[in-house]
Protein backbone atom coordinates (compact mmCIF):
# COMPACT_ATOMS: atom_id res chain seq x y z
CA UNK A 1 59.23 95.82 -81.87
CA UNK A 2 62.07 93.99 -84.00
CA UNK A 3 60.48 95.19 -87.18
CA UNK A 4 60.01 98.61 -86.17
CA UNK A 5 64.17 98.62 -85.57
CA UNK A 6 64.95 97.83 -89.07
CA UNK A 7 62.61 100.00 -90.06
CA UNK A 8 64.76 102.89 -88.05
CA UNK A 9 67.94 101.42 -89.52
CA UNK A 10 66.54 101.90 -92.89
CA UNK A 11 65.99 105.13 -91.83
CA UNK A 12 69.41 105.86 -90.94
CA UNK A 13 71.01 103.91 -93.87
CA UNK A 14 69.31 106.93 -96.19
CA UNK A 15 70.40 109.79 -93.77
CA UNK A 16 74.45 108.54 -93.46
CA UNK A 17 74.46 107.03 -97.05
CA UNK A 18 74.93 103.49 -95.60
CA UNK A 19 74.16 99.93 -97.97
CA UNK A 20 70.26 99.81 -97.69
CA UNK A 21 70.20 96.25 -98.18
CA UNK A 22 73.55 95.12 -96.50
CA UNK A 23 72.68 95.62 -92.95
CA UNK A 24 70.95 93.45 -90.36
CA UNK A 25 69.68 94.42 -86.71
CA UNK A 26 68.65 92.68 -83.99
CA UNK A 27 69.34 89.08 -82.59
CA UNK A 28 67.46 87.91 -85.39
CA UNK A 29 69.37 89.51 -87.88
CA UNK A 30 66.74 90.94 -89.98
CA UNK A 31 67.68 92.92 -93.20
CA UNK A 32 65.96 95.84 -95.30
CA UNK A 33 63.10 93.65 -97.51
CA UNK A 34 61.02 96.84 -98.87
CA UNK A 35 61.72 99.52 -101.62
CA UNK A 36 63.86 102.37 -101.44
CA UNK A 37 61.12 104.40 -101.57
CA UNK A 38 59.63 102.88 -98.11
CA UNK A 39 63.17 103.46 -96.86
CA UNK A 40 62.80 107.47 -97.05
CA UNK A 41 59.35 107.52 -95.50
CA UNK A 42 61.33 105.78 -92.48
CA UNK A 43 64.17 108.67 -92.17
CA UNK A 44 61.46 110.26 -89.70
CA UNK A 45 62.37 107.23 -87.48
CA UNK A 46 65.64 108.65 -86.33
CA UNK A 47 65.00 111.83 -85.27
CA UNK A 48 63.62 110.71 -81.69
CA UNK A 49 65.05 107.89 -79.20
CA UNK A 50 64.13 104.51 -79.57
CA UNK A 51 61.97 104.71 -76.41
CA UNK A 52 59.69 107.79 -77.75
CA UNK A 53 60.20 106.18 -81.03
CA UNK A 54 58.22 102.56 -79.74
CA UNK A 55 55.74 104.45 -78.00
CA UNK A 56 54.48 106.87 -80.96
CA UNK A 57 54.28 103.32 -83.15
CA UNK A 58 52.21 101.90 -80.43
CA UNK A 59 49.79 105.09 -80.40
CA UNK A 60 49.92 105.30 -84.31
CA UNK A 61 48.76 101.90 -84.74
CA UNK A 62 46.14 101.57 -82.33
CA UNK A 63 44.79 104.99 -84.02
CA UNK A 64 45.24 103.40 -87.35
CA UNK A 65 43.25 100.10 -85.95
CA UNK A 66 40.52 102.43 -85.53
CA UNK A 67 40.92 104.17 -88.53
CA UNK A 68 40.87 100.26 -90.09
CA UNK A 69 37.81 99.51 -88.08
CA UNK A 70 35.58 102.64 -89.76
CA UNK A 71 36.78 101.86 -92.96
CA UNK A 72 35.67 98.24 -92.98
CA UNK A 73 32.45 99.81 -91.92
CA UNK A 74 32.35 102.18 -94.78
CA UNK A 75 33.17 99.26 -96.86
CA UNK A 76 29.89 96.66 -95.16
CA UNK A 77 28.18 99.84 -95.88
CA UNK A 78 27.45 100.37 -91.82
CA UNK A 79 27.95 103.70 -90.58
CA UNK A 80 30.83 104.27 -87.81
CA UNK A 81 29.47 105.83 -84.35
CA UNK A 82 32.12 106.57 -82.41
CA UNK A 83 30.74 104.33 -79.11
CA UNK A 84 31.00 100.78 -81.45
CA UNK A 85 33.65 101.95 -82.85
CA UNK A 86 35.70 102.04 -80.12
CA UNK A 87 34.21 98.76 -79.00
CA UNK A 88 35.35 97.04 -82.08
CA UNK A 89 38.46 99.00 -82.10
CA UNK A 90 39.05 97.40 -78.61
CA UNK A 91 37.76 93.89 -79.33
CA UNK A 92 39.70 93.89 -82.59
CA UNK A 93 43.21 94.04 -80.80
CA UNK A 94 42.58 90.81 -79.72
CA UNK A 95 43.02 89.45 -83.03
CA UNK A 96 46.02 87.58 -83.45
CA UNK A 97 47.14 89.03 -86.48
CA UNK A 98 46.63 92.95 -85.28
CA UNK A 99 48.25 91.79 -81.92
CA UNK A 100 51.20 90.83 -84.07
CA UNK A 101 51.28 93.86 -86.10
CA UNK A 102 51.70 96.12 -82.42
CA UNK A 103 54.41 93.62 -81.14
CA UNK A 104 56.17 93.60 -84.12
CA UNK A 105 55.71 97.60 -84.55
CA UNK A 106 54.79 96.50 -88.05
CA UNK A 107 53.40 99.13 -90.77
CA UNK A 108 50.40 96.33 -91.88
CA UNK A 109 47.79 98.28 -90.59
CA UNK A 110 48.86 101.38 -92.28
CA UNK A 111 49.12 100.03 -95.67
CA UNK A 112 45.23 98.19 -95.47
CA UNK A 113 43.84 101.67 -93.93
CA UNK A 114 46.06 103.25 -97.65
CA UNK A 115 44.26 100.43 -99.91
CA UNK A 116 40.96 100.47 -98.21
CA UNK A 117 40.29 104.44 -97.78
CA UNK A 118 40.96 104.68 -101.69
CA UNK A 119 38.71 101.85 -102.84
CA UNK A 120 35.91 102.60 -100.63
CA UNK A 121 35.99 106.44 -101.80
CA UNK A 122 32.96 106.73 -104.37
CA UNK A 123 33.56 106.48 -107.71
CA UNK A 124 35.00 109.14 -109.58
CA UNK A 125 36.75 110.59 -106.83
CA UNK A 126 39.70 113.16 -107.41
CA UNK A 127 42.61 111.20 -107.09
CA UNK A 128 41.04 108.18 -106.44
CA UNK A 129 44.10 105.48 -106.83
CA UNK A 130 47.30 107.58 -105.71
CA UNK A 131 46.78 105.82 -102.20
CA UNK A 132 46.65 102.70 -103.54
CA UNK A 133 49.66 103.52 -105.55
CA UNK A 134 51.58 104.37 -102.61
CA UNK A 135 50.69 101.82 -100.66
CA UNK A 136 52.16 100.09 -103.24
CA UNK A 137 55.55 102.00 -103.67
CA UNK A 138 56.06 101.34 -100.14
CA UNK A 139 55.41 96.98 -100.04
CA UNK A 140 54.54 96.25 -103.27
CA UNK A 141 51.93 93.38 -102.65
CA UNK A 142 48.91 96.07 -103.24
CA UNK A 143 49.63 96.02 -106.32
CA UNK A 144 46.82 93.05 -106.90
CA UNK A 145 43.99 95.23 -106.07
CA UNK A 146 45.66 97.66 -109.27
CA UNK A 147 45.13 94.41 -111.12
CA UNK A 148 41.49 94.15 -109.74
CA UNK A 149 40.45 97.48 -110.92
CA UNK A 150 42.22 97.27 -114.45
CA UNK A 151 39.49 93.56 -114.47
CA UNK A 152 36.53 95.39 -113.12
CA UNK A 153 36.44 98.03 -116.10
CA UNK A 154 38.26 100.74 -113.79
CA UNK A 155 40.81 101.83 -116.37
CA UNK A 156 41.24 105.37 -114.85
CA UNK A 157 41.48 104.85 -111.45
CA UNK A 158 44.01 102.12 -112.46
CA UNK A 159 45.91 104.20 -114.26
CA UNK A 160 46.20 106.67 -111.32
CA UNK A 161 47.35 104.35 -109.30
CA UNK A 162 50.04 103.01 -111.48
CA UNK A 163 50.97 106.51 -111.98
CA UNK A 164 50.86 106.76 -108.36
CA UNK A 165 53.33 103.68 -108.21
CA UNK A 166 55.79 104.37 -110.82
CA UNK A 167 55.97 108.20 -109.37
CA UNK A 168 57.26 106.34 -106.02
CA UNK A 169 59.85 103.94 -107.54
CA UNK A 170 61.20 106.90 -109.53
CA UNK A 171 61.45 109.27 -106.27
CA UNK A 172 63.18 106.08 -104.85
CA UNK A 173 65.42 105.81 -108.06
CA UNK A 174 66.15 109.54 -107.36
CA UNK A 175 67.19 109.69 -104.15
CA UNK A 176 68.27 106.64 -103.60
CA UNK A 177 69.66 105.24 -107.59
CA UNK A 178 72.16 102.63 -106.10
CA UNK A 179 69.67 101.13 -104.22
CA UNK A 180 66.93 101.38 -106.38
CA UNK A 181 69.40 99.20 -108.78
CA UNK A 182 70.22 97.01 -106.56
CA UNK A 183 66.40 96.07 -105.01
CA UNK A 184 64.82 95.52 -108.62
CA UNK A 185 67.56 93.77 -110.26
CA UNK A 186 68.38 91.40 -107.20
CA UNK A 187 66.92 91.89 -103.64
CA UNK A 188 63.17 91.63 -105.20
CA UNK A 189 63.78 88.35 -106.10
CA UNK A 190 65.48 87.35 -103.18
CA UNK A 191 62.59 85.70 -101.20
CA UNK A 192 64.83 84.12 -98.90
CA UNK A 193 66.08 86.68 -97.21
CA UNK A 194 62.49 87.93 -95.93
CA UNK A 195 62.77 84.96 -94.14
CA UNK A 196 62.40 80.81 -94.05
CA UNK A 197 58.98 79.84 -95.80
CA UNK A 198 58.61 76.44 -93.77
CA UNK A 199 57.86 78.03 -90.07
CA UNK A 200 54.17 78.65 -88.91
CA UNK A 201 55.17 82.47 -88.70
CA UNK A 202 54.43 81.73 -92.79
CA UNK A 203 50.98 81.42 -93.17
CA UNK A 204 50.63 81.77 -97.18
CA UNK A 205 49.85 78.90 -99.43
CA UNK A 206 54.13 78.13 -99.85
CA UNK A 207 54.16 77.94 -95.91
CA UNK A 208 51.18 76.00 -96.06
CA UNK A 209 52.91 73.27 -98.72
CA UNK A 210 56.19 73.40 -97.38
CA UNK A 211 55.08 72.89 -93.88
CA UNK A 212 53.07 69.50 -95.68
CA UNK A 213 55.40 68.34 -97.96
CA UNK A 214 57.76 68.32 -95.13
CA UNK A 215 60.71 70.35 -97.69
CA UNK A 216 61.85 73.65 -96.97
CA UNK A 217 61.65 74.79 -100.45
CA UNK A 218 58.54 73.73 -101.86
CA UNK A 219 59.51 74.97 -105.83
CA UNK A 220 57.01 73.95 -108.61
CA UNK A 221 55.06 72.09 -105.71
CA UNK A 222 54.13 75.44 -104.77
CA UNK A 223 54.51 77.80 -107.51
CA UNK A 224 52.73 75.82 -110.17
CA UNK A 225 49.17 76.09 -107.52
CA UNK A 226 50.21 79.36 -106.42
CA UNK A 227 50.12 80.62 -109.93
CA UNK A 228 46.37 78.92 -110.67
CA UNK A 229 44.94 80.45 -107.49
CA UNK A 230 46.09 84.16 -108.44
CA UNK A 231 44.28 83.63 -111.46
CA UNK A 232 41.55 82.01 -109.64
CA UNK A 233 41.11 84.65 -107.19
CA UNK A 234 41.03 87.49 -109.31
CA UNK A 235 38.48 86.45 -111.22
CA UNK A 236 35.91 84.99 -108.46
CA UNK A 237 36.84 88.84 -107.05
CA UNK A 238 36.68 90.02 -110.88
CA UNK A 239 33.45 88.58 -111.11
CA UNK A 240 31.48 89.55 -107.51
CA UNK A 241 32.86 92.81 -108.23
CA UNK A 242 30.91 93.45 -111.45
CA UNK A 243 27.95 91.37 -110.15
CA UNK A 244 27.33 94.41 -107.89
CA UNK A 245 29.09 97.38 -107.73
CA UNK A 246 27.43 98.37 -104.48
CA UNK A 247 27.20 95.02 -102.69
CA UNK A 248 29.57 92.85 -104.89
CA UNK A 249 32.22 95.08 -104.59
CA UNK A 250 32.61 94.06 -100.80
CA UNK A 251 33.37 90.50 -101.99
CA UNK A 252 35.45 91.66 -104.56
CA UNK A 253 37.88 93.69 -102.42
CA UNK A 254 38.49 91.27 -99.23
CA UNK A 255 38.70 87.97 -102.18
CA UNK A 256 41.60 90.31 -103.46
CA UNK A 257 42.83 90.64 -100.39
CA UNK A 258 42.84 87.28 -99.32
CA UNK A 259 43.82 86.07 -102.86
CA UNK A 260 47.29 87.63 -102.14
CA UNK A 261 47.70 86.93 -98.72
CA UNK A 262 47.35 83.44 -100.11
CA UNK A 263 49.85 83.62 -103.42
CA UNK A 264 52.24 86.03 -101.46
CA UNK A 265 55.57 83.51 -100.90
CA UNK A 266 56.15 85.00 -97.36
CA UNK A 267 52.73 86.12 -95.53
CA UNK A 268 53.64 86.72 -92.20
CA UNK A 269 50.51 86.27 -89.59
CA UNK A 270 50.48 89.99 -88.83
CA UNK A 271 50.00 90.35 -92.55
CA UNK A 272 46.46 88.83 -92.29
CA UNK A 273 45.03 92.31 -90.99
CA UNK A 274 42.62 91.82 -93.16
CA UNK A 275 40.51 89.51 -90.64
CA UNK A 276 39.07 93.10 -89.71
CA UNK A 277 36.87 94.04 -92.83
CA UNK A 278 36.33 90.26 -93.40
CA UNK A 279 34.35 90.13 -89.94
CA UNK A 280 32.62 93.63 -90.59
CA UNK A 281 31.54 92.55 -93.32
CA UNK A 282 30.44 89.28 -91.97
CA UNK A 283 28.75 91.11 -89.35
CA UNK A 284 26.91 93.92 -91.54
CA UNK A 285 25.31 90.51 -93.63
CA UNK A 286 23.79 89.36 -90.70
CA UNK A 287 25.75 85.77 -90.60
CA UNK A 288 26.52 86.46 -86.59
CA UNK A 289 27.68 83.04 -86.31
CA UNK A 290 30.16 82.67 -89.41
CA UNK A 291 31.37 86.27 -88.18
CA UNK A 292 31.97 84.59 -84.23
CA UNK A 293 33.47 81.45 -85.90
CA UNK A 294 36.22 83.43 -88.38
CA UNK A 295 37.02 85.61 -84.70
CA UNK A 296 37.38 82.73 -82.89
CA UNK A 297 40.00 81.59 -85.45
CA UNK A 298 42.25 84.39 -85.81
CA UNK A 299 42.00 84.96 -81.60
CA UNK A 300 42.96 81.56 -81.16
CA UNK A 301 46.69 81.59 -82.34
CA UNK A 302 46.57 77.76 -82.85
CA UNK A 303 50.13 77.91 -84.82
CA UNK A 304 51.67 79.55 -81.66
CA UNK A 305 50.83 76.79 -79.35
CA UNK A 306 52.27 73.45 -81.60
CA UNK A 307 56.02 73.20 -80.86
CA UNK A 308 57.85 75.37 -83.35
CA UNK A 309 61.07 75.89 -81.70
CA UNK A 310 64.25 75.41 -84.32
CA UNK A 311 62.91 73.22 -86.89
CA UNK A 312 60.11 71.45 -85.29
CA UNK A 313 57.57 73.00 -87.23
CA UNK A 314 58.84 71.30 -90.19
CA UNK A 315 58.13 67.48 -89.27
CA UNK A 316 54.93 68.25 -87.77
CA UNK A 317 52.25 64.62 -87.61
CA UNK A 318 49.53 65.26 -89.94
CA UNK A 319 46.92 66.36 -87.35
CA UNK A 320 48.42 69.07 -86.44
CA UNK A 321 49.00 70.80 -89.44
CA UNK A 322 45.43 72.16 -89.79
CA UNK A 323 47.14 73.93 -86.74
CA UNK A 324 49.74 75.09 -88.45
CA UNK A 325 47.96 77.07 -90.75
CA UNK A 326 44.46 78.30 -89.93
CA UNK A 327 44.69 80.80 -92.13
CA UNK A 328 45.97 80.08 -95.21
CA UNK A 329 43.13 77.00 -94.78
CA UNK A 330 40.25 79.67 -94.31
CA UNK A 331 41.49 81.67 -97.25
CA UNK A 332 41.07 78.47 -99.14
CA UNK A 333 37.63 77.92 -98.23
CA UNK A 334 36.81 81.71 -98.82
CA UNK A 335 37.41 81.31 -102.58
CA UNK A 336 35.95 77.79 -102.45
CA UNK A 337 32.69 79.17 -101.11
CA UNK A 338 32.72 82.24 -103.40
CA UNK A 339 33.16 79.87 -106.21
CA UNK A 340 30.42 78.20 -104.99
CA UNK A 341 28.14 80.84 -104.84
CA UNK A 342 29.13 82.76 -107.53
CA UNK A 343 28.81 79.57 -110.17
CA UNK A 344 24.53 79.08 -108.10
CA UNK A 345 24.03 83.02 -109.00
CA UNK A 346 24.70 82.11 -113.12
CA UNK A 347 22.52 79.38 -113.05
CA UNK A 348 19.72 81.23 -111.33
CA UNK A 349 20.26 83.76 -114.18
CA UNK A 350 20.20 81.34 -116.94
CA UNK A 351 17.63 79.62 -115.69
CA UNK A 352 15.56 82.84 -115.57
CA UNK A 353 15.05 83.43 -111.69
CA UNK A 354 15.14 87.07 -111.01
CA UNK A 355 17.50 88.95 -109.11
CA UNK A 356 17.08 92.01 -108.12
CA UNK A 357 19.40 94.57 -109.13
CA UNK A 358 21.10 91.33 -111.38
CA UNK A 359 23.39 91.36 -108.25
CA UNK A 360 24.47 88.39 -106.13
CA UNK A 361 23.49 87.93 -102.85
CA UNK A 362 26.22 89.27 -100.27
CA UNK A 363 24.68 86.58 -97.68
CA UNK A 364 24.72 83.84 -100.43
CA UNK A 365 28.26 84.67 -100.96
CA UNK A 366 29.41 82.94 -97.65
CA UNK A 367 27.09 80.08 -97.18
């Protein structure tokens, strides 16, 4: 639980006024990457032992896989009866990248339960956003889905949760103004020190290239397609969003999700927590096989078994770097398919072929 340790030293750094961003713990020397803000939700951390400490994470995130598991039912639009739900709950910590998240004593699964309890709330909901928002203050990355709803006509609930955002990063600013200074005027853009982007640990689009183009920083090689597939992304998510607010919307949130996961410079594989509403919803469109297929993949931990010790992973032969990076490769083919599908849906409606509800086909989407 190396990530749960900085997380505690974070913690401390608040309480004893230490540098927030000059420390490093563990063997691995890992140093504070989130925003002050995330740094006071973590003073909690050091009032029990390490021991108790590891344990409670370990509870709170399988409860929170759970949590994750109803929600992604909420969102296929499947109700959540407590016997599958367990089941899946069970099933699902044999995903690679929630196995990852309970090594690591990482706070992944807490931030998609944040995102995904506030955009599958109904609309019009009080407060609907100020999760979001939070979830935001604390790793910043949610911020696409704010983005997302701003492109899919949700001005107020975008507006929330920037409020929601800002209100963090100004608490932060409060308690913590040195810091605050010092993570958005130099630590944000500091991508390095999150950690290298060339080792199969990375499995965003910059891992993906760099791990290719056999150079540890990949630059304009990977920024320049990087850029084009956030635009990309949110508007294939932009676009099965307002196809179907119902049905669409599904598509909308996990192409989002995905779209970042991609784009992200440094997307750990415990980030990709997102498998778990992907395969719900898989599941609740009755494509059984596509759903087995996508669980097969992220229970396979293909990146873990190539040789990756020092800098191996950087000069690995060509077949094995479809290895290397499963997942970045299936986000790829996510928006490629959505494309796809989205692109047959406005030819079926210019060529006058009705559809009900004018909404495209959630089953279409993935074929």
């Amino acid at each position: 639980m190396a990530d749960l340790l900085v997380y505690r030293a974070e913690g401390e750094a608040v309480v004893h006024g230490g540098d927030l961003y000059g420390f490093t713990v563990t063997e691995w020397r890992l140093p504070a990457t989130y925003p002050p803000f995330a740094a006071v939700l973590f003073v909690p951390t050091t009032w029990i032992p390490v021991p108790a400490l590891k344990v409670a994470f370990l509870a709170g995130n399988a409860l929170l896989l759970a949590c994750l598991v109803a929600l992604s039912a909420r969102l296929a639009g499947r109700p959540a009866r407590l016997p599958p739900l367990c089941a899946a709950t069970a099933l699902a910590l044999w995903l690679e990248p929630v196995f990852q998240t309970l090594l690591f004593g990482q706070i992944n699964l807490a931030i998609a339960c944040l995102v995904l309890w506030d955009l599958t709330r109904p609309p019009g909901a009080r407060a609907r956003g100020v999760a979001l928002g939070i979830a935001t203050g604390i790793k910043l990355t949610p911020a696409i889905f704010i983005a997302y709803l701003f492109l899919t006509a949700r001005r107020k609930e975008a507006g929330v949760a920037t409020a929601s955002f800002v209100g963090t990063a100004l608490l932060g600013a409060l308690l913590l103004p040195s810091a605050t200074v010092d993570f958005w005027t130099r630590r944000l853009f500091e991508t390095g020190r999150v950690g290298k982007a060339w080792i199969v640990d990375n499995q965003s689009l910059q891992g993906l290239v760099a791990r290719v183009s056999v150079t540890e920083t990949p630059g304009l090689t990977w920024a320049i397609p990087a850029a084009g597939l956030a635009a990309t992304g949110l508007w294939l998510a932009t676009r099965a969003g307002r196809t179907d607010r119902v049905r669409g919307d599904r598509w909308g949130v996990l192409l989002t999700a995905f779209t970042a996961l991609l784009v992200c410079p440094i997307s750990w594989s415990h980030h990709w927590v997102w498998c778990v509403p992907l395969l719900a919803v898989l599941l609740a469109e009755a494509r059984a096989a596509l759903a087995l297929t996508t669980a097969a993949l992220f229970t396979a931990r293909t990146m873990w078994l190539l040789p990756h010790e020092g800098d191996r992973d950087l000069y690995l032969p060509w077949w094995q770097q479809p290895f290397a990076s499963p997942y970045p490769l299936l986000g790829l083919a996510l928006l490629a398919v959505a494309a796809v599908a989205l692109r047959r849906h406005s030819r079926a409606l210019r060529g006058g072929v009705p559809q009900p509800s004018a909404r495209i086909s959630s089953a279409s989407t993935i074929r």
